[in-house]
Protein backbone atom coordinates (compact mmCIF):
# COMPACT_ATOMS: atom_id res chain seq x y z
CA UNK A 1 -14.93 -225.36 -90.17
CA UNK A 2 -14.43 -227.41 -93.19
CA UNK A 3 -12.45 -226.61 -96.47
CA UNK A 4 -13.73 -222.96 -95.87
CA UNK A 5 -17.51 -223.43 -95.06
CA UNK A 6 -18.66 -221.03 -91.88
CA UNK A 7 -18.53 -222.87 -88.68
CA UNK A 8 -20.88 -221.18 -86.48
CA UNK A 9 -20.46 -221.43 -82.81
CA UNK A 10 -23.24 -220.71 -80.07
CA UNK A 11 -21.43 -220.43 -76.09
CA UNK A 12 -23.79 -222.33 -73.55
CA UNK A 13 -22.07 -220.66 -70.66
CA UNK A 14 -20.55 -216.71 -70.26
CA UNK A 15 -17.03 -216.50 -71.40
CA UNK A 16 -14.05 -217.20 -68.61
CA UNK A 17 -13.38 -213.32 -68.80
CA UNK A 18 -16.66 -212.82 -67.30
CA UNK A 19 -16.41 -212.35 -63.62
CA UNK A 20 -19.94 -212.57 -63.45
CA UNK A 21 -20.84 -216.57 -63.27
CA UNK A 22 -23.49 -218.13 -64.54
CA UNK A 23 -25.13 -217.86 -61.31
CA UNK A 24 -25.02 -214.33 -61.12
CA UNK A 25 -22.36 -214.44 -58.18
CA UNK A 26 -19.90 -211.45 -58.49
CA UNK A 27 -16.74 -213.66 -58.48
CA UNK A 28 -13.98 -210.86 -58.24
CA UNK A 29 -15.36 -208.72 -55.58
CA UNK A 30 -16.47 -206.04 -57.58
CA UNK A 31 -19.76 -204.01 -57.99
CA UNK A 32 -23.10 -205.91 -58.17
CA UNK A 33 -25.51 -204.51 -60.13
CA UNK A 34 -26.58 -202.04 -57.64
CA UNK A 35 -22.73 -200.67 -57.55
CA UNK A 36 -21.68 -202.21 -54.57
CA UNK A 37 -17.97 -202.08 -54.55
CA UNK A 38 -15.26 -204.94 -54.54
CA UNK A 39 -12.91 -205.85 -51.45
CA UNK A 40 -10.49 -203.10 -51.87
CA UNK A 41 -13.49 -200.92 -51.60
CA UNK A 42 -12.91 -199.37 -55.39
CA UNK A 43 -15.97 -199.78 -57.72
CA UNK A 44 -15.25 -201.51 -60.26
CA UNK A 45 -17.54 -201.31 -63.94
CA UNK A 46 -20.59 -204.13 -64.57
CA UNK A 47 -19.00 -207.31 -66.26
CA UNK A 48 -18.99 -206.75 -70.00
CA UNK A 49 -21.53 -208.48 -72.09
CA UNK A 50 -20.79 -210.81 -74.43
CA UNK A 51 -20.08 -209.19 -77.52
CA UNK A 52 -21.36 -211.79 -80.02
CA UNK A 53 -22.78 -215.68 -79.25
CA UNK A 54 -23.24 -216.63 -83.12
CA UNK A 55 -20.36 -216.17 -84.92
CA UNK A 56 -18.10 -217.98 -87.72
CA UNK A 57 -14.66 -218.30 -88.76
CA UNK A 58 -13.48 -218.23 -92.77
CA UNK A 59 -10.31 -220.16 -94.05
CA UNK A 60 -9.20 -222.70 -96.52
CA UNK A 61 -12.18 -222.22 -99.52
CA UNK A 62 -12.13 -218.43 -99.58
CA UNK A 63 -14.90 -218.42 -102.35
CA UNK A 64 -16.92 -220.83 -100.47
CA UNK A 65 -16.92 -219.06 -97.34
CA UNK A 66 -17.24 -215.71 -98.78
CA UNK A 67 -20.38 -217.01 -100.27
CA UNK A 68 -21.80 -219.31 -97.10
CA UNK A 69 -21.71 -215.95 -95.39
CA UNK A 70 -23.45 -213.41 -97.88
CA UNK A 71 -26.05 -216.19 -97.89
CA UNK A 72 -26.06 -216.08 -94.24
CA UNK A 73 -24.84 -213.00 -92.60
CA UNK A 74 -28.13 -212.28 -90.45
CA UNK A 75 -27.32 -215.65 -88.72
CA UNK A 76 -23.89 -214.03 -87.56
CA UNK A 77 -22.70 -211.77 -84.61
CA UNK A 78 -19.21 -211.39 -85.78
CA UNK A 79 -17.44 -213.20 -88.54
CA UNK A 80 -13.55 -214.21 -88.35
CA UNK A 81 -11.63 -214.61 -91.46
CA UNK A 82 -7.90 -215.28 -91.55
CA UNK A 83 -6.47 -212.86 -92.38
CA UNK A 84 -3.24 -212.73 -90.50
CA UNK A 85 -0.12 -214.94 -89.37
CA UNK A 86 2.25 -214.64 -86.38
CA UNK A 87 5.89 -214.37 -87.90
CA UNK A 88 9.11 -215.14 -85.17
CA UNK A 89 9.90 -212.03 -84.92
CA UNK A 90 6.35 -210.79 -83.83
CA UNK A 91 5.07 -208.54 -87.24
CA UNK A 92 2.40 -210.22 -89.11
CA UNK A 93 1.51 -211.59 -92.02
CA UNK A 94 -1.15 -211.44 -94.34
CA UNK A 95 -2.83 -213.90 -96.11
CA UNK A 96 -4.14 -213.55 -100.03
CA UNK A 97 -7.44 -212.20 -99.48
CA UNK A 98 -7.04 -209.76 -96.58
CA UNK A 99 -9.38 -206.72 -95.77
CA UNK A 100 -11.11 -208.15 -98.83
CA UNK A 101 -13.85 -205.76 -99.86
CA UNK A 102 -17.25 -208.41 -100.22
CA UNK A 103 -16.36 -209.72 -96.50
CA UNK A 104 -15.92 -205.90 -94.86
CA UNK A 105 -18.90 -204.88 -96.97
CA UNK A 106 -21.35 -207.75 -96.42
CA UNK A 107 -20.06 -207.22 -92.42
CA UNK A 108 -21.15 -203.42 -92.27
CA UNK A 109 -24.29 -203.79 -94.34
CA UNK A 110 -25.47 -206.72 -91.70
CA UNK A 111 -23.79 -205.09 -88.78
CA UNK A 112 -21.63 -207.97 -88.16
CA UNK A 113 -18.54 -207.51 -86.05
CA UNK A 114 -15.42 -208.22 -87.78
CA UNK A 115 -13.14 -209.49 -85.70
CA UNK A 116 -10.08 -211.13 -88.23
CA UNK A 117 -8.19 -213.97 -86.87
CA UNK A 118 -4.62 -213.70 -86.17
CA UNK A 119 -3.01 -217.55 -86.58
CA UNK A 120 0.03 -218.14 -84.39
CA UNK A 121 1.39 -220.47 -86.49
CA UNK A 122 2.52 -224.39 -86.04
CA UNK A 123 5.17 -223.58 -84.07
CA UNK A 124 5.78 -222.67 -80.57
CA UNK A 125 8.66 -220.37 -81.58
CA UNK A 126 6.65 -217.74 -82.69
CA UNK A 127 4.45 -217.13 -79.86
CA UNK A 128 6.89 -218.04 -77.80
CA UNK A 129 8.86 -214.78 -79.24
CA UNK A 130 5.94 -212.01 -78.41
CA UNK A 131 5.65 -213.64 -74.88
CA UNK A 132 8.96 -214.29 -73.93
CA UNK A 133 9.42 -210.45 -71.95
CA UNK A 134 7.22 -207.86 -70.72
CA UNK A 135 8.73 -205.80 -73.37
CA UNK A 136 7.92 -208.30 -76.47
CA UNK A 137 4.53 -208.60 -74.70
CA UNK A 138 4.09 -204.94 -75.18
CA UNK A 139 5.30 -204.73 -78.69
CA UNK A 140 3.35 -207.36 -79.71
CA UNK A 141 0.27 -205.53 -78.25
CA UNK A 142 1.44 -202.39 -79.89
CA UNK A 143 1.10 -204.06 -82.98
CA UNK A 144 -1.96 -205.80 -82.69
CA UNK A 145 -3.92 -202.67 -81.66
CA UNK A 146 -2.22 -200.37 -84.33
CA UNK A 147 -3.85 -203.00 -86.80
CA UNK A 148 -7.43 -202.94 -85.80
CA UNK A 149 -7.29 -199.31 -85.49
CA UNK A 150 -6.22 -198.41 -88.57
CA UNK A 151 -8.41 -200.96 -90.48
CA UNK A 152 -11.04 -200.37 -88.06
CA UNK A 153 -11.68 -203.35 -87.48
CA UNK A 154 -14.23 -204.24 -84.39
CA UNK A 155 -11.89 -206.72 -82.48
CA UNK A 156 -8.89 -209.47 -83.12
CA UNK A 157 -9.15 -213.54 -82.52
CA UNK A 158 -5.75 -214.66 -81.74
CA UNK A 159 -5.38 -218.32 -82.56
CA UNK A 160 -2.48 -219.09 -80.25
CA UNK A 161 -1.80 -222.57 -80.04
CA UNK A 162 1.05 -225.09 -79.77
CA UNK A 163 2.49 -222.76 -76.56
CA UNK A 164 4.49 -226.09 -75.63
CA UNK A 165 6.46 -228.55 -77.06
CA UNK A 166 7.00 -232.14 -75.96
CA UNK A 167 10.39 -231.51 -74.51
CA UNK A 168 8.88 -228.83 -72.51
């Protein structure tokens, strides 16, 4: 992405969450296709699809973005504007132009996912914070699931980076 422009991004390969390879070997033991079951001898539900392979992230130019995806929104999947930053103490917040009403609209009328982005932040500290405990873990979780709930949103990018410091 650049100054706000949508960066579109097309996977080669399934996603790491997929325990269904590229190859088509089951790689956690679980049901084939034809509902075999896994090791323990529990089925366990097909691999889910990917949800999206074209989609693009807004930031920076808000105006230019906006308008780079009305002009393009059949191109897109899912779109991910950020909308959201990580605070220390694990609430969020939000940026100018969140759950702005030409970006939800121009989503639903193309059937795009949206799917804002949640930005941890330059700092360790923060993340850090909603990892540090099974509890925090939860919270955090609490919180990010109360959001796209309520805004009904179809998913959330977390943008966690910068988990470790040099003195680490």
């Amino acid at each position: 992405q650049t100054n706000g422009t949508m960066n579109p991004a097309t996977p080669e390969t399934p996603a790491p969450s997929d325990p269904v390879g590229g190859n088509g070997a089951i790689a956690d033991g679980g049901t084939d296709a034809g509902g075999a079951t896994g090791t323990a001898g529990t089925p366990t539900p097909p691999a889910a699809q990917l949800s999206h392979r074209r989609c693009g992230w807004m930031n920076d130019d808000i105006a230019l973005g906006k308008a780079s995806f009305a002009d393009n929104a059949d191109f897109f999947d899912a779109i991910h504007p950020y909308w959201f930053t990580l605070n220390p103490d694990g609430t969020l917040k939000v940026t100018s132009w969140v759950d702005d009403a030409e970006v939800i609209a121009t989503a639903r009328a193309h059937k795009v996912e949206l799917m804002p982005l949640v930005y941890g932040g330059n700092s360790a500290d923060s993340i850090r914070n909603v990892i540090g405990s099974p509890a925090a873990i939860a919270a955090h979780v609490n919180t990010l699931v109360q959001l796209a709930v309520s805004r009904q949103y179809d998913g959330l990018e977390m943008d966690y980076e910068h988990l470790w410091q040099a003195s680490d």
